[in-house]
Every structure is written in C-alpha cells, then in structure tokens.
PDB file of N, CA and C in Angstrom:
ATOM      1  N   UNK A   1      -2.156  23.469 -32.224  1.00  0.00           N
ATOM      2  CA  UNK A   1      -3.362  24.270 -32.107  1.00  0.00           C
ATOM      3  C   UNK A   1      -3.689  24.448 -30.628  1.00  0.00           C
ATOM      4  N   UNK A   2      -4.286  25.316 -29.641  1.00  0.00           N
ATOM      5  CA  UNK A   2      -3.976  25.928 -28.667  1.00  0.00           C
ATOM      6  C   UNK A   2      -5.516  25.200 -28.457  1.00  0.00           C
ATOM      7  N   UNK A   3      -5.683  25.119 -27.602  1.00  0.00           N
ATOM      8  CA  UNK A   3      -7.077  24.550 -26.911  1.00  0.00           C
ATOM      9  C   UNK A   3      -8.325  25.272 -27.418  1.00  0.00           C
ATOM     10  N   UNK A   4      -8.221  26.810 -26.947  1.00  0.00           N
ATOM     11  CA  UNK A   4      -9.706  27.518 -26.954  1.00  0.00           C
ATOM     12  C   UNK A   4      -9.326  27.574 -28.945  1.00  0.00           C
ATOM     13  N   UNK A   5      -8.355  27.515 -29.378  1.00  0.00           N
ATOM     14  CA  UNK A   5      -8.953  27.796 -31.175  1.00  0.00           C
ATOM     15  C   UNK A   5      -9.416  26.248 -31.330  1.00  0.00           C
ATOM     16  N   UNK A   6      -8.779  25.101 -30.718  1.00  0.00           N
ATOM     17  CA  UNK A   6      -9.693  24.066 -31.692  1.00  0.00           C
ATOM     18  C   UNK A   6     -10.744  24.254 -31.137  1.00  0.00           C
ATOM     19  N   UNK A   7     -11.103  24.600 -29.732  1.00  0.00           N
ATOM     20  CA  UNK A   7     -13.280  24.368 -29.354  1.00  0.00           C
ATOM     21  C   UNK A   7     -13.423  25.083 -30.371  1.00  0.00           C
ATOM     22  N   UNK A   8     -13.354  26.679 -30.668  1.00  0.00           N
ATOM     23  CA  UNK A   8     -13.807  27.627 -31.388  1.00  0.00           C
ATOM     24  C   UNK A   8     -13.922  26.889 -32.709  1.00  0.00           C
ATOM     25  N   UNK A   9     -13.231  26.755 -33.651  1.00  0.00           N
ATOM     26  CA  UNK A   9     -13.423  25.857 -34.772  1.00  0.00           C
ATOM     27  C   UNK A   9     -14.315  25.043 -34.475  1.00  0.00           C
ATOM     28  N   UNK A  10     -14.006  23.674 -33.457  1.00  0.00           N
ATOM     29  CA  UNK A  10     -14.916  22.491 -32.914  1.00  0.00           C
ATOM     30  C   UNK A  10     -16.533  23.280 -32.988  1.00  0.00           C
ATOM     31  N   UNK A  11     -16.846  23.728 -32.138  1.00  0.00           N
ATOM     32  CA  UNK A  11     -18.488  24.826 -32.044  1.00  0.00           C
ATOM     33  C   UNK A  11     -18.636  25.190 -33.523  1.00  0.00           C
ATOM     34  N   UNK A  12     -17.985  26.170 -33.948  1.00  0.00           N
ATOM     35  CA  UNK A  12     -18.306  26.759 -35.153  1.00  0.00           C
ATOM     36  C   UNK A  12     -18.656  25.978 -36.362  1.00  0.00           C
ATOM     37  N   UNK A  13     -17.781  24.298 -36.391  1.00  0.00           N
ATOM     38  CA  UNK A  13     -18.356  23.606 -37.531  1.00  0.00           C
ATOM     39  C   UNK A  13     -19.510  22.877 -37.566  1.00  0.00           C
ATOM     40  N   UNK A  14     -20.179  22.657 -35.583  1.00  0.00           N
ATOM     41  CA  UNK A  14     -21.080  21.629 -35.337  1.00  0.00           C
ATOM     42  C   UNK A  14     -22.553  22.989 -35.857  1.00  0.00           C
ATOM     43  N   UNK A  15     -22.096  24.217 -35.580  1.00  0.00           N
ATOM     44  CA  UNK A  15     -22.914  24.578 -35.760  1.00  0.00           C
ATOM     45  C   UNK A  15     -23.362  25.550 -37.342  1.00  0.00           C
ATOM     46  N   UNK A  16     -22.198  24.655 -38.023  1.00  0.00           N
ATOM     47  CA  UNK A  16     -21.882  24.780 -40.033  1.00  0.00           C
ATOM     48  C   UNK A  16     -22.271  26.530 -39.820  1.00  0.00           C
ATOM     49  N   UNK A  17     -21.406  26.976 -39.250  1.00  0.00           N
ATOM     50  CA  UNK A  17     -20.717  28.031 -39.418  1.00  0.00           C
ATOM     51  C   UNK A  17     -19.509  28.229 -40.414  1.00  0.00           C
ATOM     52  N   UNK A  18     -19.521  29.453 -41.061  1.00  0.00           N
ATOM     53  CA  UNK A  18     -18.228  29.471 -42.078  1.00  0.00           C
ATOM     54  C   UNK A  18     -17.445  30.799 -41.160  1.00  0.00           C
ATOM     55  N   UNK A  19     -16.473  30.593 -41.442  1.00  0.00           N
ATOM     56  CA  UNK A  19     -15.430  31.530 -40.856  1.00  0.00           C
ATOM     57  C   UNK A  19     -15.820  32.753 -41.353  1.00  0.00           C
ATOM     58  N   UNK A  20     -16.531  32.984 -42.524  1.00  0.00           N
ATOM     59  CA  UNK A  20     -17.242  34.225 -42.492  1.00  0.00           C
ATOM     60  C   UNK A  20     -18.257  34.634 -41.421  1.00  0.00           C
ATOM     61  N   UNK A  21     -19.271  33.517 -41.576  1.00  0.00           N
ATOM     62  CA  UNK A  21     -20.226  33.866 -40.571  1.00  0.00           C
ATOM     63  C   UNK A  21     -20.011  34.451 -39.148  1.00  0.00           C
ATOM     64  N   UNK A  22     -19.036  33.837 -38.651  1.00  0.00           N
ATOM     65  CA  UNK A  22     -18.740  34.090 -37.304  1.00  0.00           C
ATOM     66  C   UNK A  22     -17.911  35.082 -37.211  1.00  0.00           C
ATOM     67  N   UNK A  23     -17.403  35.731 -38.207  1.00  0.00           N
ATOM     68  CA  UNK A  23     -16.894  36.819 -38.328  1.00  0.00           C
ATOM     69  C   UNK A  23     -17.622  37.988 -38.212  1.00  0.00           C
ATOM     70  N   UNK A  24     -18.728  37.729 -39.121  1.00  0.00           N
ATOM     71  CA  UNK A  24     -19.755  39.086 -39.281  1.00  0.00           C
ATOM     72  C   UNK A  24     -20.739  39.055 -37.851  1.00  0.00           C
ATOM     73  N   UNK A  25     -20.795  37.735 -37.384  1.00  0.00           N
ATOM     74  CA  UNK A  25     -21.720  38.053 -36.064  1.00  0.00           C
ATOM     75  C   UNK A  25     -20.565  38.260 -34.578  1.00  0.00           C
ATOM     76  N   UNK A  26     -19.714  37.662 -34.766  1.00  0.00           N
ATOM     77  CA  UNK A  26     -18.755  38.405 -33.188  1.00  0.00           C
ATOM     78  C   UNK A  26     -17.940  39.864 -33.727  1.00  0.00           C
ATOM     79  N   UNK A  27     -18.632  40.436 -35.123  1.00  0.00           N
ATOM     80  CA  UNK A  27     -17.496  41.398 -35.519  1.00  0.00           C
ATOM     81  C   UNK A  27     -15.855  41.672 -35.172  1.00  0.00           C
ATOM     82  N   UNK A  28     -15.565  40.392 -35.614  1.00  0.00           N
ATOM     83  CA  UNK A  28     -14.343  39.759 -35.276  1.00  0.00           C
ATOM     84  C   UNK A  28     -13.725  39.626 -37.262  1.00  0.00           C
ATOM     85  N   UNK A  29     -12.603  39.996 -37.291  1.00  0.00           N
ATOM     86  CA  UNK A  29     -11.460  39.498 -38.943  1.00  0.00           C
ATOM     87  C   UNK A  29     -11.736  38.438 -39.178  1.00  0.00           C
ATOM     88  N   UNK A  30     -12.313  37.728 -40.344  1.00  0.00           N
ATOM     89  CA  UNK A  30     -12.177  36.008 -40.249  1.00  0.00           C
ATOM     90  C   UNK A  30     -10.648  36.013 -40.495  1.00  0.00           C
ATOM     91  N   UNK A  31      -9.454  36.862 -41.357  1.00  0.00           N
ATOM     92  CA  UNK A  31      -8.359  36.479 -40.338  1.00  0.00           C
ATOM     93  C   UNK A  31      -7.817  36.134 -39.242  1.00  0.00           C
ATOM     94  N   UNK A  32      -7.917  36.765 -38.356  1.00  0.00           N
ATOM     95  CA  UNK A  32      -8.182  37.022 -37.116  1.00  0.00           C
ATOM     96  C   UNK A  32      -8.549  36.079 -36.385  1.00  0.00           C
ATOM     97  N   UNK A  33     -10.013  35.127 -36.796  1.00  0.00           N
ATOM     98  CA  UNK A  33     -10.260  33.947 -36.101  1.00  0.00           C
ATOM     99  C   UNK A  33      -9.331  32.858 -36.773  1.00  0.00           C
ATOM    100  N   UNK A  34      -8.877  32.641 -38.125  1.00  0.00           N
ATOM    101  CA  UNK A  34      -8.145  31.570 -38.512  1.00  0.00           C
ATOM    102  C   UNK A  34      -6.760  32.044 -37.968  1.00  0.00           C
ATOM    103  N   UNK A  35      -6.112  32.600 -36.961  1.00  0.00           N
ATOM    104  CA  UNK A  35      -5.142  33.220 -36.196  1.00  0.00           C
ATOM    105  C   UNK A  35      -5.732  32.187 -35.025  1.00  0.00           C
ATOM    106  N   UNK A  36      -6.565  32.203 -34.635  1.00  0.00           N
ATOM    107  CA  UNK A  36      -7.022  31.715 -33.069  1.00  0.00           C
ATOM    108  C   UNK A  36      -7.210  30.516 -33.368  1.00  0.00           C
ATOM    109  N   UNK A  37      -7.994  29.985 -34.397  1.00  0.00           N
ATOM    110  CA  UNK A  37      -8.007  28.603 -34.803  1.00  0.00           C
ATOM    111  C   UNK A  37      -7.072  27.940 -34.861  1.00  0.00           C
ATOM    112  N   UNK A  38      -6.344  28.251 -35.465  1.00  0.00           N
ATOM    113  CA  UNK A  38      -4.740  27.712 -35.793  1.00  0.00           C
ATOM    114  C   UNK A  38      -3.491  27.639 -34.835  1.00  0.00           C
ATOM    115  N   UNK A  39      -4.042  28.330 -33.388  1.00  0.00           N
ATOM    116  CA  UNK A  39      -3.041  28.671 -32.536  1.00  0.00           C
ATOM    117  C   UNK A  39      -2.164  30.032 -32.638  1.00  0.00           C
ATOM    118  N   UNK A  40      -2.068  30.225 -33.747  1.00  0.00           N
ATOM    119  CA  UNK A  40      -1.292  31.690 -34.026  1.00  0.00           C
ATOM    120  C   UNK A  40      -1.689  33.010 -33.267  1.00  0.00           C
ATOM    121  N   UNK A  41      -2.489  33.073 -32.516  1.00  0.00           N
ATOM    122  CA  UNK A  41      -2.810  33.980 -31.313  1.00  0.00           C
ATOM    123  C   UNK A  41      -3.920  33.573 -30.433  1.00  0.00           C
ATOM    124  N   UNK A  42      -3.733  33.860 -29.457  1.00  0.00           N
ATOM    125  CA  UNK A  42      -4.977  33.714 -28.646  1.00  0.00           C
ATOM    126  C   UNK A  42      -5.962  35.096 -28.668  1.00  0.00           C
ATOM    127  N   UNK A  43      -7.036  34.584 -28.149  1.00  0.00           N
ATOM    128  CA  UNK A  43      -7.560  35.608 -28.262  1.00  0.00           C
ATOM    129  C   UNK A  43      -7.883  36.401 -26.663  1.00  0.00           C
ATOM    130  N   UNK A  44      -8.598  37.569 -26.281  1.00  0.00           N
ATOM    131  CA  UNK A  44      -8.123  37.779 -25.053  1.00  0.00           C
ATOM    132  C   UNK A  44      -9.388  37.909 -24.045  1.00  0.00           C
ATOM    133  N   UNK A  45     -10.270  38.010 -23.388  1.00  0.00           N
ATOM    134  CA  UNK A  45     -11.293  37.947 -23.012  1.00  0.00           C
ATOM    135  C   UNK A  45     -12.306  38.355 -23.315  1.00  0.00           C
ATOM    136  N   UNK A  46     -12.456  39.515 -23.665  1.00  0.00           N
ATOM    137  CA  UNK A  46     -13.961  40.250 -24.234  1.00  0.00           C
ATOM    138  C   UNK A  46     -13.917  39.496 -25.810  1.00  0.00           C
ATOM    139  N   UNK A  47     -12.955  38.848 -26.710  1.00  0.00           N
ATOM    140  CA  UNK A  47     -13.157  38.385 -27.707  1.00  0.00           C
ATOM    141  C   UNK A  47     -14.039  37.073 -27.271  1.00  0.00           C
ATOM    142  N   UNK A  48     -13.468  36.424 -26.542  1.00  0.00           N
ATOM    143  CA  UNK A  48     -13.846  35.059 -25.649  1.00  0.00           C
ATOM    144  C   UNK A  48     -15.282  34.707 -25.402  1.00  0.00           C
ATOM    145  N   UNK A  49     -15.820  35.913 -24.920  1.00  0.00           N
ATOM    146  CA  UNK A  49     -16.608  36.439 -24.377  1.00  0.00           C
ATOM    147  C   UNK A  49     -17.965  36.706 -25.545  1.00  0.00           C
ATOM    148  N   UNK A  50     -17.062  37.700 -26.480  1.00  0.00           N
ATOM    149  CA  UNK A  50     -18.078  38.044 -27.940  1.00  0.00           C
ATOM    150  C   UNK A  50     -18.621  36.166 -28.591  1.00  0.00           C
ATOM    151  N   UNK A  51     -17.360  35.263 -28.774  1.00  0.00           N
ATOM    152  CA  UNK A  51     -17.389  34.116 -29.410  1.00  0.00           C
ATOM    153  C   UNK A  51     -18.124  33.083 -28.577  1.00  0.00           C
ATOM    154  N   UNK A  52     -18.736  33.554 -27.152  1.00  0.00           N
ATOM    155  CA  UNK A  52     -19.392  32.566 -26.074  1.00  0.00           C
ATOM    156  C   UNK A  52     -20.823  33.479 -26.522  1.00  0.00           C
ATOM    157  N   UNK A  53     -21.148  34.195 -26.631  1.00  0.00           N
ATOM    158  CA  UNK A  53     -22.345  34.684 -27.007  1.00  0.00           C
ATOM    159  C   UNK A  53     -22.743  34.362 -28.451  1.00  0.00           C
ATOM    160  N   UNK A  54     -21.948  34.458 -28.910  1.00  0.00           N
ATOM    161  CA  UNK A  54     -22.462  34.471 -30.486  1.00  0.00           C
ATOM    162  C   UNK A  54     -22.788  32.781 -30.753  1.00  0.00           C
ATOM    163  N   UNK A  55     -21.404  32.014 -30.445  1.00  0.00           N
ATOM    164  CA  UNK A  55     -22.052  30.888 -30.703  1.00  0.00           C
ATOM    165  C   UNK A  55     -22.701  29.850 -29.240  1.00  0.00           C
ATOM    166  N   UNK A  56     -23.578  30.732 -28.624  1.00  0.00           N
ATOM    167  CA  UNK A  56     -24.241  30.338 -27.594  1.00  0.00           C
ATOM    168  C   UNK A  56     -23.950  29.195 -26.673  1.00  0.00           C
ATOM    169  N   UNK A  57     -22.307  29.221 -26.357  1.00  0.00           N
ATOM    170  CA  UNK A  57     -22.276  28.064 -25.560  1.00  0.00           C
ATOM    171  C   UNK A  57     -21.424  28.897 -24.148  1.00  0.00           C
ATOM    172  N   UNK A  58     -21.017  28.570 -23.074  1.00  0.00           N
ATOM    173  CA  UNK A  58     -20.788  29.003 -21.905  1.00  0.00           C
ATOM    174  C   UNK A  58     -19.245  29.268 -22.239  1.00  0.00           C
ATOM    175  N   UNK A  59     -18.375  30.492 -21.999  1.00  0.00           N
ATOM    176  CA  UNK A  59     -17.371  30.706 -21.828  1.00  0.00           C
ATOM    177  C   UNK A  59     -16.419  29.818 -21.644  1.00  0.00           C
ATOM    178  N   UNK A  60     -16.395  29.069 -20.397  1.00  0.00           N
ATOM    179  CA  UNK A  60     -15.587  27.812 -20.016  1.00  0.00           C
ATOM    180  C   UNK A  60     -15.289  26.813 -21.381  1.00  0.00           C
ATOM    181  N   UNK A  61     -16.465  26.694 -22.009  1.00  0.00           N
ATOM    182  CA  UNK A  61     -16.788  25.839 -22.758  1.00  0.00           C
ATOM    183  C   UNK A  61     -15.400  26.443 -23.901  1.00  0.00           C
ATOM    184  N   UNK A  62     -15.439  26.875 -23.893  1.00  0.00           N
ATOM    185  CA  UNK A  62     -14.490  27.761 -24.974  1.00  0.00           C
ATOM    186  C   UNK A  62     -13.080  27.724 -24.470  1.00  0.00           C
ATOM    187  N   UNK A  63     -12.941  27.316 -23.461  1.00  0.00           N
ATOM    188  CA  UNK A  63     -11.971  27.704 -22.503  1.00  0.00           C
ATOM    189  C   UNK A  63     -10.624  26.305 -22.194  1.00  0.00           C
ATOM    190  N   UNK A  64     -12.023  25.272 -22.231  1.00  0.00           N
ATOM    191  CA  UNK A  64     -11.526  24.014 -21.811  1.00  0.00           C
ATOM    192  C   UNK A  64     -10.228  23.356 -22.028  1.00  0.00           C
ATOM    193  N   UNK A  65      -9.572  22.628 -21.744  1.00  0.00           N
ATOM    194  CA  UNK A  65      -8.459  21.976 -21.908  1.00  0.00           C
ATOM    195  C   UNK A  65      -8.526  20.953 -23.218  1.00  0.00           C
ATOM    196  N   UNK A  66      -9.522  20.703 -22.306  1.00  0.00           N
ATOM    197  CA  UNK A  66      -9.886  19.057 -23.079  1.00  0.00           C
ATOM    198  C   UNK A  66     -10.540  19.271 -24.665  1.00  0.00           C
ATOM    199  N   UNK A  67     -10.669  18.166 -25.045  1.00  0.00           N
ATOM    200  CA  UNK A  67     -11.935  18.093 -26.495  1.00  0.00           C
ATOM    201  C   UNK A  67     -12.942  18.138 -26.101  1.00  0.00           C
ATOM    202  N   UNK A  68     -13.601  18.668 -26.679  1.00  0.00           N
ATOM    203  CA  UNK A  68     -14.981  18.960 -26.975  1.00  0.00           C
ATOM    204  C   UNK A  68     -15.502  17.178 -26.801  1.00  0.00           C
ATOM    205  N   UNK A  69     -14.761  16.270 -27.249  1.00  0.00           N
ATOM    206  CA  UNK A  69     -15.263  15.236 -27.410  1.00  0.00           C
ATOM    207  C   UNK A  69     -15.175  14.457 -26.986  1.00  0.00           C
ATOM    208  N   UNK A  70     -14.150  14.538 -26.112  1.00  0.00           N
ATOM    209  CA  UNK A  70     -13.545  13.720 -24.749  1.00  0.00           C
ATOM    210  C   UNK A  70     -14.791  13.032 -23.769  1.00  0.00           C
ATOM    211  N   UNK A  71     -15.076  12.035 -23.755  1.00  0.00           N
ATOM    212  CA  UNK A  71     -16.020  12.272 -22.613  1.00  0.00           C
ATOM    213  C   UNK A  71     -15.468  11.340 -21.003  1.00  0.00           C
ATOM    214  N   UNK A  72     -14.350  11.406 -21.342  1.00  0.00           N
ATOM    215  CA  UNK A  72     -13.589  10.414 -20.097  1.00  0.00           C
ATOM    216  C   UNK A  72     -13.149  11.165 -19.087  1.00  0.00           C
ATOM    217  N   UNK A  73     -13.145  10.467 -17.638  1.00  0.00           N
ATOM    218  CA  UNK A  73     -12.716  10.807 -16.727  1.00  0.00           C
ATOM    219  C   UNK A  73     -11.516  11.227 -17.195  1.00  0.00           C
ATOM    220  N   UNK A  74     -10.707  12.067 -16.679  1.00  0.00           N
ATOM    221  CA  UNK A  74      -9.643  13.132 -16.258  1.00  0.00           C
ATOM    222  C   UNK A  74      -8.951  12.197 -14.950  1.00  0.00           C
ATOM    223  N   UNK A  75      -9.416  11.481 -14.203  1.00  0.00           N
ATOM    224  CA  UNK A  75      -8.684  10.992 -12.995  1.00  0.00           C
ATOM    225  C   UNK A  75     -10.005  10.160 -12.456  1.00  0.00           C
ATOM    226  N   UNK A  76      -9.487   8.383 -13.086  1.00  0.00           N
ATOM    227  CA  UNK A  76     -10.043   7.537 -12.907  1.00  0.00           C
ATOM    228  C   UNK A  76     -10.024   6.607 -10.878  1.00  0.00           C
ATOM    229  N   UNK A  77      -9.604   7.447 -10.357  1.00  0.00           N
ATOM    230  CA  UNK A  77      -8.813   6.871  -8.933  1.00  0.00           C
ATOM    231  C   UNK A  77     -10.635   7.272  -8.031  1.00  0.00           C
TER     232      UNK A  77
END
C-alpha cells in the first residue's frame, strides 16, 4: 500500500467515513479511491488537494511517509 492511500484510508476511517462518503464529497469514483487506498494508483495533485479539503487535514498530511501513528523520532542522533 503506497503511503498517501494508507493516510487517505487512515483519515477517512478516524473520521467513520465510508468510501462512499468521500466519494460523493471530493467527487472522486469510490473505485477510484479503493485504487489509491490499495496502492493500485496514485492519485495526482488536484485529487490530493480535493481529499486535503474535504477531509480537512493539511496536504502534507496526506502526503507523509510515515504513519499517521508513528510518533517517533525519524533520527534519534
């Protein structure tokens, strides 16, 4: 699974979103997002962009490498 589909999933379930929902509000395929979820495509910026607005968290946030849940240093030195 590709980074930005697990946040996207990660966000979308904290905020008990159904893959419908977030479909009908980023007017986005819920195919389409279970494509991005799953790794099977990325998605490309203005989608990024639609899915940072809709589920109100900062672009980056969507973007990140890491988990959502990670809360550890990256480089303990």
């Amino acid at each position: 699974m590709s980074a930005i589909g697990q946040n996207i999933r990660t966000i979308r379930l904290e905020q008990n979103l159904t893959l419908e929902d977030l479909a009908l509000k980023a007017r986005v395929g819920t195919h389409t997002i279970e494509k991005y979820e799953n790794g099977e495509k990325i998605p490309d910026l203005q989608t990024v962009m639609k899915f940072s607005t809709v589920l109100d968290v900062p672009a980056s946030e969507l973007l990140e490498h890491k988990s959502r849940n990670d809360h550890s240093a990256i480089d303990d030195e």
